[in-house]
C-alpha atoms as a PDB file:
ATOM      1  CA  UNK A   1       8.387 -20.405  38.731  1.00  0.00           C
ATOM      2  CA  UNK A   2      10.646 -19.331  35.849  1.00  0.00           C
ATOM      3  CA  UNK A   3       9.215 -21.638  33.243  1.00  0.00           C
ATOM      4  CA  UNK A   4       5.455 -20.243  34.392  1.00  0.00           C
ATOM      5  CA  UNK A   5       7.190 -16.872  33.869  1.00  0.00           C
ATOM      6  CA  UNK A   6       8.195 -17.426  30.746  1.00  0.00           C
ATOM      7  CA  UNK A   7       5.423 -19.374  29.457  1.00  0.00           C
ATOM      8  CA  UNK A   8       3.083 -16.164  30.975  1.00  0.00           C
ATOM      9  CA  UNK A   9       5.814 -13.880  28.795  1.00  0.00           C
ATOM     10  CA  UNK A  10       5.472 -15.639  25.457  1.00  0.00           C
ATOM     11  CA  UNK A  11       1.767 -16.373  25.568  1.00  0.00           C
ATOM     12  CA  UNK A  12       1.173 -12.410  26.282  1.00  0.00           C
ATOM     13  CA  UNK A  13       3.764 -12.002  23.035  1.00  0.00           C
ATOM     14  CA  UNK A  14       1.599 -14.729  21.235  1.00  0.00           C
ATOM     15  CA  UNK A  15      -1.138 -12.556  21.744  1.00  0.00           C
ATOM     16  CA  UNK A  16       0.151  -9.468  20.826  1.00  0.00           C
ATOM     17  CA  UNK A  17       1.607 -10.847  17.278  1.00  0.00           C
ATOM     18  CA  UNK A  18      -1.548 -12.464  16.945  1.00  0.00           C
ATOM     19  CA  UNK A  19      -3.803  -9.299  17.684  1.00  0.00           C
ATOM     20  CA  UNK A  20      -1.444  -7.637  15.593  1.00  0.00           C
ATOM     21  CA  UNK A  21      -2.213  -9.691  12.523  1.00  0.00           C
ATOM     22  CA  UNK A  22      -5.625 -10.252  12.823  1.00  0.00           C
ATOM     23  CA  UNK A  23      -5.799  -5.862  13.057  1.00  0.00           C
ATOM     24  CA  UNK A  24      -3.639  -6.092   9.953  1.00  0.00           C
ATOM     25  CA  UNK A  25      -6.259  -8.418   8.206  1.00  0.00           C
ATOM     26  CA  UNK A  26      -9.039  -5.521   9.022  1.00  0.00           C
ATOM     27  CA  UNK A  27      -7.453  -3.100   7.368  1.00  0.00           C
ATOM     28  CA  UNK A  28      -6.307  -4.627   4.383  1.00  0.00           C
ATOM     29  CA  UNK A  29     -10.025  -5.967   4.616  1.00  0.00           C
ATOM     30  CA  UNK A  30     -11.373  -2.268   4.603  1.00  0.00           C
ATOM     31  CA  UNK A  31      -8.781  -0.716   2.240  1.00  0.00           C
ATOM     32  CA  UNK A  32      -9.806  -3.463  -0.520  1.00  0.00           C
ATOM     33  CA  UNK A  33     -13.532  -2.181   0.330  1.00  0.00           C
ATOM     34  CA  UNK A  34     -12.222   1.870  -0.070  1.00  0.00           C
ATOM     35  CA  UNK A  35     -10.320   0.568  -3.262  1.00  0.00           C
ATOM     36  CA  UNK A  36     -13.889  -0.818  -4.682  1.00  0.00           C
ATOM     37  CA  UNK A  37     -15.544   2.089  -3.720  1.00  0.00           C
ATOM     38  CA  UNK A  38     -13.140   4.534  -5.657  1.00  0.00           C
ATOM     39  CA  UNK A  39     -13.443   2.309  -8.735  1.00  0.00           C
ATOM     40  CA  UNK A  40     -16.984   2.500  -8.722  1.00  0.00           C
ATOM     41  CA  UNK A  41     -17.173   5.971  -7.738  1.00  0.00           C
ATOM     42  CA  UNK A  42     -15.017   6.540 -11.132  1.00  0.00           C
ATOM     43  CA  UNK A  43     -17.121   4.370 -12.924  1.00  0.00           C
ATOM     44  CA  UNK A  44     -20.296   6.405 -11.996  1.00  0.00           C
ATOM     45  CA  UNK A  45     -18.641   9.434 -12.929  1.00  0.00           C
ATOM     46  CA  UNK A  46     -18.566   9.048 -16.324  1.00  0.00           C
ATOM     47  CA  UNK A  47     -20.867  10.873 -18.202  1.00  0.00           C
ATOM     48  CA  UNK A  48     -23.359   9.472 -20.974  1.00  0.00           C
ATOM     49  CA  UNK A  49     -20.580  10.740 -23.444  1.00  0.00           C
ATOM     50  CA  UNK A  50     -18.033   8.659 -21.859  1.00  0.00           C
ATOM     51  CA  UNK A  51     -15.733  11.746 -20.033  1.00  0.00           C
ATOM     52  CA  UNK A  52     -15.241  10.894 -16.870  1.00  0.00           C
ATOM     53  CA  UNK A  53     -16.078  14.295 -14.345  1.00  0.00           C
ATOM     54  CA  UNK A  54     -13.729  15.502 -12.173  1.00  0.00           C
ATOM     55  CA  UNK A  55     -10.248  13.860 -13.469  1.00  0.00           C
ATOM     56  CA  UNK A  56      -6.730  14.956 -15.074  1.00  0.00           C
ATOM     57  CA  UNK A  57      -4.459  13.416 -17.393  1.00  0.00           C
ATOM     58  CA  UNK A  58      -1.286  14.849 -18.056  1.00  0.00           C
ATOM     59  CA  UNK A  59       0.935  13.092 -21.051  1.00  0.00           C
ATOM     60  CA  UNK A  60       4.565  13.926 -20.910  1.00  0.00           C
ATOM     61  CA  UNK A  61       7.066  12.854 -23.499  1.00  0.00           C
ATOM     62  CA  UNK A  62      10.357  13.658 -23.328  1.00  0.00           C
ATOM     63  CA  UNK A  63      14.166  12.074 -23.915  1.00  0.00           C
ATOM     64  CA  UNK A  64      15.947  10.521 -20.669  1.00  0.00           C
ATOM     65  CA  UNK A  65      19.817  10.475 -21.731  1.00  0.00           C
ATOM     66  CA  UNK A  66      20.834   6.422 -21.353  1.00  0.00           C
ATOM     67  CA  UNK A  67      17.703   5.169 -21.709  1.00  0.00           C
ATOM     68  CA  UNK A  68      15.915   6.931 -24.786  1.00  0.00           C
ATOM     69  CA  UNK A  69      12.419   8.527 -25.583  1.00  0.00           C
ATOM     70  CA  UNK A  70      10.194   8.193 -22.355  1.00  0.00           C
ATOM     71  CA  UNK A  71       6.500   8.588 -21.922  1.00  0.00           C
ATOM     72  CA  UNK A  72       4.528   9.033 -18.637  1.00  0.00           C
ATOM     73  CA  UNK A  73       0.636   9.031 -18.442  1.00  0.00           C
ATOM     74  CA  UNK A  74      -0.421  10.107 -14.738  1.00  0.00           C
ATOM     75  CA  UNK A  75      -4.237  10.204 -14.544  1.00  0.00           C
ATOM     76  CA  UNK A  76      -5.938  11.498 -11.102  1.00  0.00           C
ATOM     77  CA  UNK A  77      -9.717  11.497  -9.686  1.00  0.00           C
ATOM     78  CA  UNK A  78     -10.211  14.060  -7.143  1.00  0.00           C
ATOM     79  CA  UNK A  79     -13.229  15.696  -5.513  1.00  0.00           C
ATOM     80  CA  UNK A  80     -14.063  19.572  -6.257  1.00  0.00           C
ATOM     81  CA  UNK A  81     -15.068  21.778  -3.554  1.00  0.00           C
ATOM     82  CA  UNK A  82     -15.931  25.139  -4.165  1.00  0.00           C
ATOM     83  CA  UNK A  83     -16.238  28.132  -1.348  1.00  0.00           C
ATOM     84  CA  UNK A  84     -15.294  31.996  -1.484  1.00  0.00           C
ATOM     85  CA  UNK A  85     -11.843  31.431  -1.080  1.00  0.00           C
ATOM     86  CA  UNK A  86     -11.724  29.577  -4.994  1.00  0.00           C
ATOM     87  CA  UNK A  87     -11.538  25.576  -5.684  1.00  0.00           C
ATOM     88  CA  UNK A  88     -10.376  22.992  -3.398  1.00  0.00           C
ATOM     89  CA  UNK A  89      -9.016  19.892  -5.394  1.00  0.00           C
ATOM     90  CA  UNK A  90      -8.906  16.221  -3.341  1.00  0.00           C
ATOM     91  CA  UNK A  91      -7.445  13.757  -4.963  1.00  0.00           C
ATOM     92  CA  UNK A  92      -8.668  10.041  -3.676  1.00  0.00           C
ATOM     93  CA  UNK A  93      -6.779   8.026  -6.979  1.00  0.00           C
ATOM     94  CA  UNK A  94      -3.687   8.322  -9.036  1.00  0.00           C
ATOM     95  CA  UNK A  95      -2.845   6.142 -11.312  1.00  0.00           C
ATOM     96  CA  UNK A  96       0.870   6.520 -13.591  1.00  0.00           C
ATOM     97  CA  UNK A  97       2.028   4.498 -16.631  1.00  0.00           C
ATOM     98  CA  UNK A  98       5.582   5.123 -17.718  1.00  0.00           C
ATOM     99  CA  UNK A  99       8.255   3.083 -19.704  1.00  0.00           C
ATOM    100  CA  UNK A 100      11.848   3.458 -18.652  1.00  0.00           C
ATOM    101  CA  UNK A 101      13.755   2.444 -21.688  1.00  0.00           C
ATOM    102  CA  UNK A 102      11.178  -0.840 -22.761  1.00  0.00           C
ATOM    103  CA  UNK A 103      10.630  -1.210 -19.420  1.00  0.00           C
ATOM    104  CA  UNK A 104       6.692  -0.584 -18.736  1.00  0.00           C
ATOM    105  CA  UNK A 105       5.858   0.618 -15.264  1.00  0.00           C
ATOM    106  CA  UNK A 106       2.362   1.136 -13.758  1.00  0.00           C
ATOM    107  CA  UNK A 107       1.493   2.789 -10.204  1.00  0.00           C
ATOM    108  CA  UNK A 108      -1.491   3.158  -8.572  1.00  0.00           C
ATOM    109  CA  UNK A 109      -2.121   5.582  -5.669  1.00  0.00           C
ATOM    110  CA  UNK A 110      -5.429   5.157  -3.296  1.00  0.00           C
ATOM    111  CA  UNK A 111      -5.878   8.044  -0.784  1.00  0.00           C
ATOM    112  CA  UNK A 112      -8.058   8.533   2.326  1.00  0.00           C
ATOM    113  CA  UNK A 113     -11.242  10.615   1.708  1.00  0.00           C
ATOM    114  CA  UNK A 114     -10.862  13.236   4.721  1.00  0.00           C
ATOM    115  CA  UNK A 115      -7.387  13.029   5.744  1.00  0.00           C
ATOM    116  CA  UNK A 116      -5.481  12.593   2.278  1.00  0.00           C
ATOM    117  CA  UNK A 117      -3.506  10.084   4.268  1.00  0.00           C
ATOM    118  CA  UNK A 118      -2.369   7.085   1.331  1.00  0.00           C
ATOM    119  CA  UNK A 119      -4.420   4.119   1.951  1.00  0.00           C
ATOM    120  CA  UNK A 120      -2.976   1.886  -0.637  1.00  0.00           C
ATOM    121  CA  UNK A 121       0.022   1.525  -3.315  1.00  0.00           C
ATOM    122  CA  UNK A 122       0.155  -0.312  -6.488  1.00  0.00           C
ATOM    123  CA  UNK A 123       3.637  -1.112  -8.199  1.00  0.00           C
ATOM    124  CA  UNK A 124       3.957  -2.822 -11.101  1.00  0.00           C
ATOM    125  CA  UNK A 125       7.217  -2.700 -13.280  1.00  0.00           C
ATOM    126  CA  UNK A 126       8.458  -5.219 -15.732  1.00  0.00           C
ATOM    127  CA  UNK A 127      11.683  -7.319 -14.940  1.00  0.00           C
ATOM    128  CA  UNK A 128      15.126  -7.780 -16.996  1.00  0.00           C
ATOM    129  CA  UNK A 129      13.880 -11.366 -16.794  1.00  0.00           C
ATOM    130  CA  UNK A 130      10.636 -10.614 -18.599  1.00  0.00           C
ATOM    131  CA  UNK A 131       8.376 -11.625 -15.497  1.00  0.00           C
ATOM    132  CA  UNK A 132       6.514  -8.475 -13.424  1.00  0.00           C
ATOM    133  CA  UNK A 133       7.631  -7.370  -9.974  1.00  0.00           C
ATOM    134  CA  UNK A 134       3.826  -5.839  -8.619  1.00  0.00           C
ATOM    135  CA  UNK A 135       4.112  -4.431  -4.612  1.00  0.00           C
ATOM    136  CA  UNK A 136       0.856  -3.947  -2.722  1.00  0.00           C
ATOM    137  CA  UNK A 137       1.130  -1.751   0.449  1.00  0.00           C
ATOM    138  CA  UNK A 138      -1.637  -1.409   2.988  1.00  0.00           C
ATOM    139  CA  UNK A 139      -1.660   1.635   5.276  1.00  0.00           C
ATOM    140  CA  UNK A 140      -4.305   2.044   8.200  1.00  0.00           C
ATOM    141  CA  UNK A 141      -5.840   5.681   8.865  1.00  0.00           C
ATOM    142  CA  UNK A 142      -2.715   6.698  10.743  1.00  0.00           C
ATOM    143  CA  UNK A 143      -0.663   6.350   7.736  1.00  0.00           C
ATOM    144  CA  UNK A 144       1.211   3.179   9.341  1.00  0.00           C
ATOM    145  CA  UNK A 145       1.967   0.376   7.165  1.00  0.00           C
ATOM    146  CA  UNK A 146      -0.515  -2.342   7.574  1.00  0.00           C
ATOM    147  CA  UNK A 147       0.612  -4.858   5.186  1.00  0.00           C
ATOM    148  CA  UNK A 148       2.473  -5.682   2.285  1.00  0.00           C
ATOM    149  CA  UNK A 149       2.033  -8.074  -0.308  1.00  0.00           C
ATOM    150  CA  UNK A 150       5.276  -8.238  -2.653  1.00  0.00           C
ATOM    151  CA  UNK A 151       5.508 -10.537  -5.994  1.00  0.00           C
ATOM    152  CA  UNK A 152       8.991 -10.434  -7.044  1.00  0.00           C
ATOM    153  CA  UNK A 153      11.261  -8.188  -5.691  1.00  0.00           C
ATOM    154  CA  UNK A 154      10.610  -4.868  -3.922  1.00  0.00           C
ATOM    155  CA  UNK A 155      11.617  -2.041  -5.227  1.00  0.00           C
ATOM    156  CA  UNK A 156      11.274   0.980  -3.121  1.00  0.00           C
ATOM    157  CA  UNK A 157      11.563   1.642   0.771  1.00  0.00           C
ATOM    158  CA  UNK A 158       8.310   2.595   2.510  1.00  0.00           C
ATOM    159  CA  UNK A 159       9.218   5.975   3.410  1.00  0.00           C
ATOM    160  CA  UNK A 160      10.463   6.798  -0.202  1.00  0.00           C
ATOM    161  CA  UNK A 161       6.963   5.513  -1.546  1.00  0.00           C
ATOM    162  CA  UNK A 162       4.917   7.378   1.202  1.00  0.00           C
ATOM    163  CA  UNK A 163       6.553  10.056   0.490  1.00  0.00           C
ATOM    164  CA  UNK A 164       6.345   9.722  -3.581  1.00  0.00           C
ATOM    165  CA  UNK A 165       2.765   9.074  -2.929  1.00  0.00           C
ATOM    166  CA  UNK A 166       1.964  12.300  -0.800  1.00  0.00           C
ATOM    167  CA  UNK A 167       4.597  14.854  -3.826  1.00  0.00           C
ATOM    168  CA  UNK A 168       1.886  13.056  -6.329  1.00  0.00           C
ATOM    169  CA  UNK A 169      -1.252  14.281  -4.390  1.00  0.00           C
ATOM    170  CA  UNK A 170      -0.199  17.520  -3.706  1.00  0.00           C
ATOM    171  CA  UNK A 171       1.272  18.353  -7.004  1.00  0.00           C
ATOM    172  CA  UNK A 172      -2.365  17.595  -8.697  1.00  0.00           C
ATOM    173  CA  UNK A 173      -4.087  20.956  -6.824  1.00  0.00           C
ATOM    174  CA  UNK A 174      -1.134  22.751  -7.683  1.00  0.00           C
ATOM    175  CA  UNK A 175      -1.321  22.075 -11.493  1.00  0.00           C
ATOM    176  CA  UNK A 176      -4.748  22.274 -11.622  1.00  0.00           C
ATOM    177  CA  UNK A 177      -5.809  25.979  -9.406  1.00  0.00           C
ATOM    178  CA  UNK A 178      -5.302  28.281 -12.124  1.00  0.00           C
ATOM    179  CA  UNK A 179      -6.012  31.548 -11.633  1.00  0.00           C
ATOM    180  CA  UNK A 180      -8.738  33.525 -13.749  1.00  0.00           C
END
């Protein structure tokens, strides 16, 4: 009776993992397909003149004491909303370049459309060694981690990225509702 017990038990675990995964597989499946989408969206955007609509870029340069002259490019797409109360800024993709000393570094932020919730995260940084680290991080629509696919090392927790990812999206309205 025990081993049918216990055989019950791990084939109801087996399941579970195996439900798990195959969930996991749907949303990394319908992230990639959100991820396209964005890319294209951006793509369509641009006008005949080659500006893309509805984007920032902010270039900073400045001097990091240990590790010399800096420079961070952080580039956002976001959808514009306007009603009587002024304009309502959505970001749905960030992207940042940066060096730390000759270090290059390149992020990429994908958000949910109605919820803002991150959908996906992009590292890329180079090593000492001269190879690149590069971190992709699925998240479903709850904002759980889904999956991640890590080449190299990883480099930052989950909730420290979540939470870089959400100061990035929320910092973009903020810069760009000026008042007139």
């Amino acid at each position: 009776m025990r081993k049918v017990l216990f055989l019950l038990v791990l084939a109801a675990l087996s399941f579970g993992f195996s439900a798990q995964a195959q969930n996991n597989a749907e949303v990394v499946k319908s992230v990639r397909a959100a991820y396209a989408a964005a890319k294209e969206q951006i793509k369509l955007r641009q006008g005949e003149d080659g500006a893309p609509r509805n984007d920032a870029v902010v270039t900073m340069h400045y001097n990091v004491p240990a590790t010399g002259g800096r420079t961070t490019v952080a580039h956002c797409y976001f959808d514009l909303d306007t009603d009587e109360n002024g304009a309502h800024y959505y970001p749905f993709f960030i992207t940042l370049k940066y060096n730390v000393a000759a270090r290059e570094y390149y992020e990429e932020y994908l958000y949910h459309p109605e919820s803002g919730r991150l959908l996906f995260a992009f590292i890329q940084q180079d090593t000492y060694e001269g190879t690149k680290n590069e971190e992709r991080y699925y998240y479903d629509d709850f904002g759980k981690l889904a999956s991640a696919n890590i080449k190299g090392e990883r480099t930052i927790a989950d909730a420290a990225l979540v939470s870089r990812a959400e100061d990035y999206r929320a910092l973009i309205p903020h810069f760009l509702d000026f008042p007139y």
